[in-house]
Structure formats: C-alpha cells, structure tokens
Protein backbone atom coordinates (compact mmCIF):
# COMPACT_ATOMS: atom_id res chain seq x y z
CA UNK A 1 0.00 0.00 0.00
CA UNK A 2 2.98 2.52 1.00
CA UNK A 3 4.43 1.59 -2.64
CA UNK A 4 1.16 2.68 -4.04
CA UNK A 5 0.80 5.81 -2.87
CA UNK A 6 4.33 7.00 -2.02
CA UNK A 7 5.45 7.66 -5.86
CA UNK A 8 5.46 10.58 -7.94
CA UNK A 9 2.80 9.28 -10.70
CA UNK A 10 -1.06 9.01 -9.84
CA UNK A 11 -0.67 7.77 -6.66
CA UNK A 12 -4.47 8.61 -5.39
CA UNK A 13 -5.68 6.56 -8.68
CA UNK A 14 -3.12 3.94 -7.33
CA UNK A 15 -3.40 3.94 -4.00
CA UNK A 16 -7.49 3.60 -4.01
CA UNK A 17 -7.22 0.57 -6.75
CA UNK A 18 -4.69 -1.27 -4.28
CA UNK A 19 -6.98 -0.36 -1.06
CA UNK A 20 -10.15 -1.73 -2.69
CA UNK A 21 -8.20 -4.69 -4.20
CA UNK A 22 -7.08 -5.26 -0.45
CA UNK A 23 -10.15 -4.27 0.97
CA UNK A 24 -11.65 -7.40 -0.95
CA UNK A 25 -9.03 -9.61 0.06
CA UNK A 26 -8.86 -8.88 3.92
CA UNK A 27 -11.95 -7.24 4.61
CA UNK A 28 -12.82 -4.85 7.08
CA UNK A 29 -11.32 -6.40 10.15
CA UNK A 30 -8.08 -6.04 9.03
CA UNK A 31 -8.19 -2.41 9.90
CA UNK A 32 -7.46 -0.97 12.99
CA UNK A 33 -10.34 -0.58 15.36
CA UNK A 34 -10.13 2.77 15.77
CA UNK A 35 -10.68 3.09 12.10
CA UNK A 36 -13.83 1.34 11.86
CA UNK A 37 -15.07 2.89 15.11
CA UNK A 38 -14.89 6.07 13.57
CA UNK A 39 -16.01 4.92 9.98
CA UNK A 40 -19.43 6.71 8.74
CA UNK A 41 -22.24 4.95 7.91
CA UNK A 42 -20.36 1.70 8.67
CA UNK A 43 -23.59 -0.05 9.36
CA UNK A 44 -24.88 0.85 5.82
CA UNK A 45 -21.55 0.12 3.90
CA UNK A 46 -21.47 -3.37 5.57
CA UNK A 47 -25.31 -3.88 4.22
CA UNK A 48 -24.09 -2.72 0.75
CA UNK A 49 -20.87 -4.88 0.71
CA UNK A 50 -22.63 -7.96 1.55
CA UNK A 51 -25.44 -7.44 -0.96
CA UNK A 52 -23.04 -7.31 -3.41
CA UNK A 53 -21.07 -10.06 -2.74
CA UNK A 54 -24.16 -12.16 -1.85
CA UNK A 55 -25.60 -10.80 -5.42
CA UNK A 56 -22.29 -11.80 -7.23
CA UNK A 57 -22.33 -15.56 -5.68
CA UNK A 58 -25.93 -16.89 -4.84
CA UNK A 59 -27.45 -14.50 -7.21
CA UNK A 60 -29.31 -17.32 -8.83
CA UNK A 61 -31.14 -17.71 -5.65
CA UNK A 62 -32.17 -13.96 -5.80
CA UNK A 63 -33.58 -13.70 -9.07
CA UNK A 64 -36.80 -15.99 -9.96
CA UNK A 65 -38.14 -16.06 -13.30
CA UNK A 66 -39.71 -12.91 -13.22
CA UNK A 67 -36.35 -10.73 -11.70
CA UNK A 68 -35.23 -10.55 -8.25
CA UNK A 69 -37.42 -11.30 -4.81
CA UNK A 70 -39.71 -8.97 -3.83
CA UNK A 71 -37.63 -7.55 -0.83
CA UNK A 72 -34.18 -7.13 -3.04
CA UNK A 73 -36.26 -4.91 -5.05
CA UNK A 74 -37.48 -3.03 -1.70
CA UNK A 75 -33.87 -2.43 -0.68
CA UNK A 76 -33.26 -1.02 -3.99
CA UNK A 77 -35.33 0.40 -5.92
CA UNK A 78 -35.01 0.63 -9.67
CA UNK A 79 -32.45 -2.51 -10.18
C-alpha cells in the first residue's frame, strides 16, 4: 500500500485501486479498530458490501423467473 501511494505518478488513482483490491481480500477487520469505530455509515456500507457479494455468488437464488425477490427490489429500488 505505502508503494502505491508513495510515488510521484497518480498515486491517489493507485493507491485507491490497491486499497479496494485489499479491501476485498482482507476485509474490514483487518483495519485498525479505531478506524472502523470512527467509519461513517459503517452499518450501511457493511449492508451494501454484503449485498453485493451475496448478489455476485448466490445471485441465482435472488432472481426468480420474473427478476429478483420482492424484498431485493425493496432495498433497492429501480435494479
């Protein structure tokens, strides 16, 4: 991560891409507590990070013949 974005090129483009990519890897709890203590909307983001990985590997459980379950569609609107 230091490597990423301790250069002189795009280092915010870099360091972001290597954070998510890490993010992904390790998950949350691989931050310091104090971090995720202070983290806004934590609660939400966890919500919207499962969902997604949920909708990425079971999403053939999600979606019927007629597009997703009732209460995916109630969480968000418009998908």
């Amino acid at each position: 991560m230091l490597s990423a974005v301790n250069h002189s090129g795009d280092s915010d483009s870099t360091g972001a891409i290597t954070g998510n990519l890490l993010g992904a890897e390790r998950g949350d709890l691989a931050l310091p507590l104090h971090w995720l203590v202070a983290l806004e909307a934590r609660g939400l983001l966890l919500v919207l990070a499962d969902d997604f990985s949920y909708e990425f590997t079971e999403g053939h459980r999600l979606h019927g013949a007629d597009g997703p379950f009732t209460a995916w569609q109630q969480r968000y609107p418009g998908c």
